[in-house]
PDB file of N, CA and C in Angstrom:
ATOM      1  N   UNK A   1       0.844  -1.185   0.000  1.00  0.00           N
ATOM      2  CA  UNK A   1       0.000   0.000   0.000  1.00  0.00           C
ATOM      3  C   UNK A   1       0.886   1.244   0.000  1.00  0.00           C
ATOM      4  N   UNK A   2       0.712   2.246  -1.264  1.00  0.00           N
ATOM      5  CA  UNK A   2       1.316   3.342  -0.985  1.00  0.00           C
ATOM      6  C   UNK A   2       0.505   4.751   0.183  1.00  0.00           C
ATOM      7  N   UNK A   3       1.757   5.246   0.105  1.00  0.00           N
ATOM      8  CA  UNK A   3       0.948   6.326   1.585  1.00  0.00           C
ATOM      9  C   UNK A   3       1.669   7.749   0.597  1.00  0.00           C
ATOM     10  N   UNK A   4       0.998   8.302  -0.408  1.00  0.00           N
ATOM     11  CA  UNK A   4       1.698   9.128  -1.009  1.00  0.00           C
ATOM     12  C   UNK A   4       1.206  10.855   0.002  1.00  0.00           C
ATOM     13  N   UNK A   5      -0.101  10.384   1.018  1.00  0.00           N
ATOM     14  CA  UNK A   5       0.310  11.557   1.978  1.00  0.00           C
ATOM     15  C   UNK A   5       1.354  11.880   2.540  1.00  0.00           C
ATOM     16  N   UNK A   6       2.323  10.830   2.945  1.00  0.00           N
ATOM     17  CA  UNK A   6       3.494  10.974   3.841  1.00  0.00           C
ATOM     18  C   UNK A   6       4.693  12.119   3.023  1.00  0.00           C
ATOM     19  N   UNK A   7       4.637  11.993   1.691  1.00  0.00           N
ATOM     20  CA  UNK A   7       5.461  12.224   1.016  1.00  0.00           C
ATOM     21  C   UNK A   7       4.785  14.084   1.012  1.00  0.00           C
ATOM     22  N   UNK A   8       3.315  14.296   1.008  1.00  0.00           N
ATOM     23  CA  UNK A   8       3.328  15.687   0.610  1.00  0.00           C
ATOM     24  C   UNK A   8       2.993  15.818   2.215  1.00  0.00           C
ATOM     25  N   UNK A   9       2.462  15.410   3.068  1.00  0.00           N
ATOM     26  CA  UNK A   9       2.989  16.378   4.246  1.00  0.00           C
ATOM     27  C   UNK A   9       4.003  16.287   4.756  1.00  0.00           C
ATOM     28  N   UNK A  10       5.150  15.781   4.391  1.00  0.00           N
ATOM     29  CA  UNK A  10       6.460  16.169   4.986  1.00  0.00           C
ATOM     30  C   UNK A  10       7.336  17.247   4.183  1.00  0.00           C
ATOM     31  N   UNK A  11       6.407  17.454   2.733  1.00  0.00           N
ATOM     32  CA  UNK A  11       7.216  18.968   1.944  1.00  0.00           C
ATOM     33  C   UNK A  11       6.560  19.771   2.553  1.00  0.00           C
ATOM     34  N   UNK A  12       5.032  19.522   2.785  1.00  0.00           N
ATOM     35  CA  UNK A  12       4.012  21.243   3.387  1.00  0.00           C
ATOM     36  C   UNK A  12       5.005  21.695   4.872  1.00  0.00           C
ATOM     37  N   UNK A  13       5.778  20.362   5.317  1.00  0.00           N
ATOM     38  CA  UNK A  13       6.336  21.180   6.298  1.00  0.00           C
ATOM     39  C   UNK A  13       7.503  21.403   6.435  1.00  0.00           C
ATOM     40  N   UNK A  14       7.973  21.505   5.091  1.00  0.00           N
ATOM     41  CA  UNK A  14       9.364  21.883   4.862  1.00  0.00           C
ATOM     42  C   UNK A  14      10.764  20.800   5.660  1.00  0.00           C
ATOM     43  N   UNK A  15      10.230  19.667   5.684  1.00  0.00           N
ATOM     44  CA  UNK A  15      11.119  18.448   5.790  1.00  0.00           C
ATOM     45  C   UNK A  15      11.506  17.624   5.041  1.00  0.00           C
ATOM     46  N   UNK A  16      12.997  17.011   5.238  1.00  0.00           N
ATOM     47  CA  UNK A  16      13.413  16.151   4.464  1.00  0.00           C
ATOM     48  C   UNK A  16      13.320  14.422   4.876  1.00  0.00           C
ATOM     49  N   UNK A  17      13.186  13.764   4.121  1.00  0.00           N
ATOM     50  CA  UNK A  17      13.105  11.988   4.758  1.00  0.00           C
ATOM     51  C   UNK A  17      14.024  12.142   5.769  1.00  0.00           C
ATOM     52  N   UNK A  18      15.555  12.435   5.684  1.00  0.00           N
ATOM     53  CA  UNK A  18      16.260  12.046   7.257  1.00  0.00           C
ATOM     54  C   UNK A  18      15.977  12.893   8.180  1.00  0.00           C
ATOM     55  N   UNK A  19      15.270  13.782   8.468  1.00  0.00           N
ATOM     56  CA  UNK A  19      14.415  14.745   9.119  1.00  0.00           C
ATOM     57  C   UNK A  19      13.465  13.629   9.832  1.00  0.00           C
ATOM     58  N   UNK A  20      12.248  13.314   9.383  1.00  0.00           N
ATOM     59  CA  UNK A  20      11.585  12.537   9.470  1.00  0.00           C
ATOM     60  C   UNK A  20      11.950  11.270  10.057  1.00  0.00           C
ATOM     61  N   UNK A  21      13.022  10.641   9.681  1.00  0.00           N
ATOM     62  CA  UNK A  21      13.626   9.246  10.087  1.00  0.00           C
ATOM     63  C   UNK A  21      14.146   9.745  11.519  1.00  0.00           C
ATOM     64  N   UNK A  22      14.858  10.565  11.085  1.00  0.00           N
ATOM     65  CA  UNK A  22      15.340  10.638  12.632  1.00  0.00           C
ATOM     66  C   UNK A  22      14.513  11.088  13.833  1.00  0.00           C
ATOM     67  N   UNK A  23      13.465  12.138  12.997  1.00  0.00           N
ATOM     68  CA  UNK A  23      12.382  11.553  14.344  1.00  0.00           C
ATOM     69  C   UNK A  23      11.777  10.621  15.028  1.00  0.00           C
ATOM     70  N   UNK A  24      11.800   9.366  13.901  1.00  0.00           N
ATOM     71  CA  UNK A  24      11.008   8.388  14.310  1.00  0.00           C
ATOM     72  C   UNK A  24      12.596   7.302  14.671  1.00  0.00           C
ATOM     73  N   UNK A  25      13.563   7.743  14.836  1.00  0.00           N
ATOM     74  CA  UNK A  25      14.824   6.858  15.559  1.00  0.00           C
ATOM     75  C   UNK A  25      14.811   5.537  14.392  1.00  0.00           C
ATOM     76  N   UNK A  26      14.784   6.095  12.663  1.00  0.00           N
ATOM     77  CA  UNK A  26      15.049   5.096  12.283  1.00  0.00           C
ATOM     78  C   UNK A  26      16.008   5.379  11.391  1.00  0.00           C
ATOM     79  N   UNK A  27      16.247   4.443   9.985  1.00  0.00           N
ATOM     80  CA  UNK A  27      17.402   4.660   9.239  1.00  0.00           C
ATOM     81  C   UNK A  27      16.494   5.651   7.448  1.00  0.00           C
ATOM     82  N   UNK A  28      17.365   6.340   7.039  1.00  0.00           N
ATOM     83  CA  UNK A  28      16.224   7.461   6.201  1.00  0.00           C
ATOM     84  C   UNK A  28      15.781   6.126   5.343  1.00  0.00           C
ATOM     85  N   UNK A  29      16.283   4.971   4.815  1.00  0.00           N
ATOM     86  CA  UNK A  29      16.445   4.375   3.986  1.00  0.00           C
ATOM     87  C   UNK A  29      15.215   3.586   4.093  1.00  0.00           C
ATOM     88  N   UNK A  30      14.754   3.121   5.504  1.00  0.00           N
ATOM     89  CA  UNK A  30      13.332   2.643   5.829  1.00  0.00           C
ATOM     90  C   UNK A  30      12.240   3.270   5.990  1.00  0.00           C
ATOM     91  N   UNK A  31      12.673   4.893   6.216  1.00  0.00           N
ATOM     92  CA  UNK A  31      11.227   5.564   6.206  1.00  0.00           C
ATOM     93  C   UNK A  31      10.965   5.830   5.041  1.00  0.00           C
ATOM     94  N   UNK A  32      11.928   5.796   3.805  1.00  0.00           N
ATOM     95  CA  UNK A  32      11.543   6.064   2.584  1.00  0.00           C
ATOM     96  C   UNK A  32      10.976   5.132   1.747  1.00  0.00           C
ATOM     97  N   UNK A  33      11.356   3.682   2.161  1.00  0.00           N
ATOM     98  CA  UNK A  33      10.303   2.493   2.057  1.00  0.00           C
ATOM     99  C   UNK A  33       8.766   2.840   2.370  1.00  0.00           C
ATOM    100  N   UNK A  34       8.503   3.762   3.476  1.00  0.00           N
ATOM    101  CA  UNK A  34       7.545   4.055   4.070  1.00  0.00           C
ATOM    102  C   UNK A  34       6.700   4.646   2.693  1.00  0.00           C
ATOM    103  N   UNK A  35       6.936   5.616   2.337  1.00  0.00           N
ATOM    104  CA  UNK A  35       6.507   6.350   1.571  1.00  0.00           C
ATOM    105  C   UNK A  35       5.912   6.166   0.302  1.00  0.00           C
ATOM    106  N   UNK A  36       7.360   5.210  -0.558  1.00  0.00           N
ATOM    107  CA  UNK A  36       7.045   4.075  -1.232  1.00  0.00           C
ATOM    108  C   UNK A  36       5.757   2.952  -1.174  1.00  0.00           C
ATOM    109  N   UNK A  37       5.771   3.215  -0.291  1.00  0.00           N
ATOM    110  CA  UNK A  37       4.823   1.688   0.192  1.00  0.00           C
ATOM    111  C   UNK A  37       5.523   0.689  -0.045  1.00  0.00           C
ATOM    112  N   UNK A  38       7.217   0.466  -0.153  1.00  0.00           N
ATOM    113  CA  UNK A  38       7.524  -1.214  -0.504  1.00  0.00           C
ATOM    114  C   UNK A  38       7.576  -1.555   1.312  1.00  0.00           C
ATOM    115  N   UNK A  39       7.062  -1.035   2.587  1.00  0.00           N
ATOM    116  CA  UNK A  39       7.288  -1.473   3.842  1.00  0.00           C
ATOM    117  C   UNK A  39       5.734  -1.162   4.390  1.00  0.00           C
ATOM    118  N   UNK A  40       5.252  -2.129   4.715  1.00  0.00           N
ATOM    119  CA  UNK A  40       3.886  -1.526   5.904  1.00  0.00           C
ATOM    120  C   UNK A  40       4.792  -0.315   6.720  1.00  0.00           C
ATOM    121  N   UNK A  41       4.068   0.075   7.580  1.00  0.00           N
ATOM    122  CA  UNK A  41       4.074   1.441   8.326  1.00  0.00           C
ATOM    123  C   UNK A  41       3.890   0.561   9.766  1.00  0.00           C
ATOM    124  N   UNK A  42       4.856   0.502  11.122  1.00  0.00           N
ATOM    125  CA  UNK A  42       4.437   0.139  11.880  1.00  0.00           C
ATOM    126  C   UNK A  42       3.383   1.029  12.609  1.00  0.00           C
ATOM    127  N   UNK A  43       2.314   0.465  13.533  1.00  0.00           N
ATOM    128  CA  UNK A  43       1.124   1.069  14.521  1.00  0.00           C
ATOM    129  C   UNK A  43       1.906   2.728  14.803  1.00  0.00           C
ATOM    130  N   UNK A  44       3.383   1.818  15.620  1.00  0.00           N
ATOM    131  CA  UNK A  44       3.700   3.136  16.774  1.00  0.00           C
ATOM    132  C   UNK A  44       4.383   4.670  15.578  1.00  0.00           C
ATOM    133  N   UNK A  45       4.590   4.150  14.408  1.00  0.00           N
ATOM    134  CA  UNK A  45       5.300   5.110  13.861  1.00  0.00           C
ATOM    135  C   UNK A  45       4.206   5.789  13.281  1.00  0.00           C
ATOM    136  N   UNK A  46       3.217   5.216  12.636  1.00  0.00           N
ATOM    137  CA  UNK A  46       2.191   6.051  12.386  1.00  0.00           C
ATOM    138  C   UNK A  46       1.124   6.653  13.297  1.00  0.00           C
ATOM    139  N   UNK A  47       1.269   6.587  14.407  1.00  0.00           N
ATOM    140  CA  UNK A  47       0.994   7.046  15.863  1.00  0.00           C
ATOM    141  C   UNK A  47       2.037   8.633  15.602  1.00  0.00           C
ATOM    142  N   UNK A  48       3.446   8.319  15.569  1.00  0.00           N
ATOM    143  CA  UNK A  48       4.657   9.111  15.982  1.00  0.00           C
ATOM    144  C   UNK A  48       4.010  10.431  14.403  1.00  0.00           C
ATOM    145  N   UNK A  49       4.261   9.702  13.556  1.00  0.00           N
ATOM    146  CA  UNK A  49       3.735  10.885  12.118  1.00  0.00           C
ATOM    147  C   UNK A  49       2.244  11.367  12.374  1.00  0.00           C
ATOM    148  N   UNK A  50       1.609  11.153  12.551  1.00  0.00           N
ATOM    149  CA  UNK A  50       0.160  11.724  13.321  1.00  0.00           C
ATOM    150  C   UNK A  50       0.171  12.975  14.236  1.00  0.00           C
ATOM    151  N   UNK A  51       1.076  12.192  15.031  1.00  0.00           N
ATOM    152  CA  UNK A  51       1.497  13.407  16.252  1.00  0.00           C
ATOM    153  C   UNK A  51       2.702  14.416  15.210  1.00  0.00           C
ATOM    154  N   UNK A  52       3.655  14.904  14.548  1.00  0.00           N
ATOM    155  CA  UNK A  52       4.240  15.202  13.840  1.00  0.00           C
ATOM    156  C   UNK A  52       3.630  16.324  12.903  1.00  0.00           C
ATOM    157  N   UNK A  53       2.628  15.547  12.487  1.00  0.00           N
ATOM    158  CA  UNK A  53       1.907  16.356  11.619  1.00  0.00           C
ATOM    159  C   UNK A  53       0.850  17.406  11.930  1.00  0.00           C
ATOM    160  N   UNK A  54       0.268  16.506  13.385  1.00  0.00           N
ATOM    161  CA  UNK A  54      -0.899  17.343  13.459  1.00  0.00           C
ATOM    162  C   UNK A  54      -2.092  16.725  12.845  1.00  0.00           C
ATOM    163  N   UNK A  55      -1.736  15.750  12.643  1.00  0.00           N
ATOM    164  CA  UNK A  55      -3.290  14.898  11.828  1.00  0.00           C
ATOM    165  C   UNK A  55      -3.916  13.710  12.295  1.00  0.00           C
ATOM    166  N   UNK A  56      -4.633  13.154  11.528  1.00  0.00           N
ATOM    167  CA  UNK A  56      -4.779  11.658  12.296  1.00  0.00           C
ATOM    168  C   UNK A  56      -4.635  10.815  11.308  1.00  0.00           C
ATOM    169  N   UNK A  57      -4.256   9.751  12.309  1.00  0.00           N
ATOM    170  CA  UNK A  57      -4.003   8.345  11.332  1.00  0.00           C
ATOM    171  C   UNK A  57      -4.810   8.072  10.278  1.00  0.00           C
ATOM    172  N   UNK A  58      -5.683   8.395  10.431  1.00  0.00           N
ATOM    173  CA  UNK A  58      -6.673   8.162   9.281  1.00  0.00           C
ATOM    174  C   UNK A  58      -6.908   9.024   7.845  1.00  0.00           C
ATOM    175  N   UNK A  59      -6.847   9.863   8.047  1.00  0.00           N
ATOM    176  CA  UNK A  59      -5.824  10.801   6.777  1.00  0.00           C
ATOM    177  C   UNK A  59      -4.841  10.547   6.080  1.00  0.00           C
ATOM    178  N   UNK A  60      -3.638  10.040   7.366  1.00  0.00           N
ATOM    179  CA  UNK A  60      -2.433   9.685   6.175  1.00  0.00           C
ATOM    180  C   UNK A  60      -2.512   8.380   5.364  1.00  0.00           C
ATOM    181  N   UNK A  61      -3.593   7.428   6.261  1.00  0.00           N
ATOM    182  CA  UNK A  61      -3.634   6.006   5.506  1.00  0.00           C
ATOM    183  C   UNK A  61      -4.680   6.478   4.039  1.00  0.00           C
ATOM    184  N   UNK A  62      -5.526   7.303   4.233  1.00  0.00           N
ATOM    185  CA  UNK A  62      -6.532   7.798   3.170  1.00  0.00           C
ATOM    186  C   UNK A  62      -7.945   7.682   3.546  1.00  0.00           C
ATOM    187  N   UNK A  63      -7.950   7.370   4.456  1.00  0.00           N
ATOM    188  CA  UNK A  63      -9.453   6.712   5.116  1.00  0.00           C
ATOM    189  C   UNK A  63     -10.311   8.100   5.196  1.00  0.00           C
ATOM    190  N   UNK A  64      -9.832   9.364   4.961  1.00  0.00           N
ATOM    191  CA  UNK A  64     -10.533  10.637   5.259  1.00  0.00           C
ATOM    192  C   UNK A  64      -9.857  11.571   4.270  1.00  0.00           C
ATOM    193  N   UNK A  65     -10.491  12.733   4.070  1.00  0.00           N
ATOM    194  CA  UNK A  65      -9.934  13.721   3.325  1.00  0.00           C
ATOM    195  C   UNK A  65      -9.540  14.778   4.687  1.00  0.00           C
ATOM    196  N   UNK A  66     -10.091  14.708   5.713  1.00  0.00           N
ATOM    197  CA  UNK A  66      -9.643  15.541   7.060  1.00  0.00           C
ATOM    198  C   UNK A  66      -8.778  15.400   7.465  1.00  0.00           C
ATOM    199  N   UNK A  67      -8.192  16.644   7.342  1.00  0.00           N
ATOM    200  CA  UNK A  67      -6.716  17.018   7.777  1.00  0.00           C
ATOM    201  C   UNK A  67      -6.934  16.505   9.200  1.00  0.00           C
ATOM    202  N   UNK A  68      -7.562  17.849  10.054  1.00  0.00           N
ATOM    203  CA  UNK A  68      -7.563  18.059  11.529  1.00  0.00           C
ATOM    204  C   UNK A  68      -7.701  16.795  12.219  1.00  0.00           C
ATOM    205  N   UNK A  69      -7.361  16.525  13.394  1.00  0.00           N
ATOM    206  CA  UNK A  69      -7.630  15.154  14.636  1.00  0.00           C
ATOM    207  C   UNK A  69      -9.048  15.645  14.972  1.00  0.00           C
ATOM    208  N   UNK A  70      -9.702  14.758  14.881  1.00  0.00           N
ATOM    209  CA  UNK A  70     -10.793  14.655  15.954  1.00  0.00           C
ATOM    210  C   UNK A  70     -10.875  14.677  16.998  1.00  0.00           C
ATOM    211  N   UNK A  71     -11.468  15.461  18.137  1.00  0.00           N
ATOM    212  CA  UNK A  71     -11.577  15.680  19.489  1.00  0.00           C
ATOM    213  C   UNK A  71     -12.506  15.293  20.188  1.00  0.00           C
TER     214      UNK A  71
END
């Protein structure tokens, strides 16, 4: 499954993949798998990019067009 959100909200916020990787304490080379879709997305990291972004999980997988978290 590709996650081609990951790829445009990490330009809207002016970040690069090892930006990103290293937030999530990994190697750039696997979060860019991420992006790709050649790697599922573990629970906790798409937990970690949620919080990051400001969005919810359900946005970046595609399940919503809503940006904002629900409260």
């Amino acid at each position: 499954m590709k996650f081609p959100r990951l790829a445009d909200l990490r330009y809207d916020h002016d970040l690069q993949q090892k930006d990103v990787a290293e937030y999530l304490c990994m190697n750039k080379e696997v979060y860019g798998r991420y992006e790709r879709g050649n790697r599922e997305i573990p629970v906790w990291a798409l937990i970690r990019l949620a919080d990051l972004y400001h969005t919810s999980t359900d946005y970046i997988l595609g399940r919503t067009d809503r940006m904002d978290p629900i409260k």
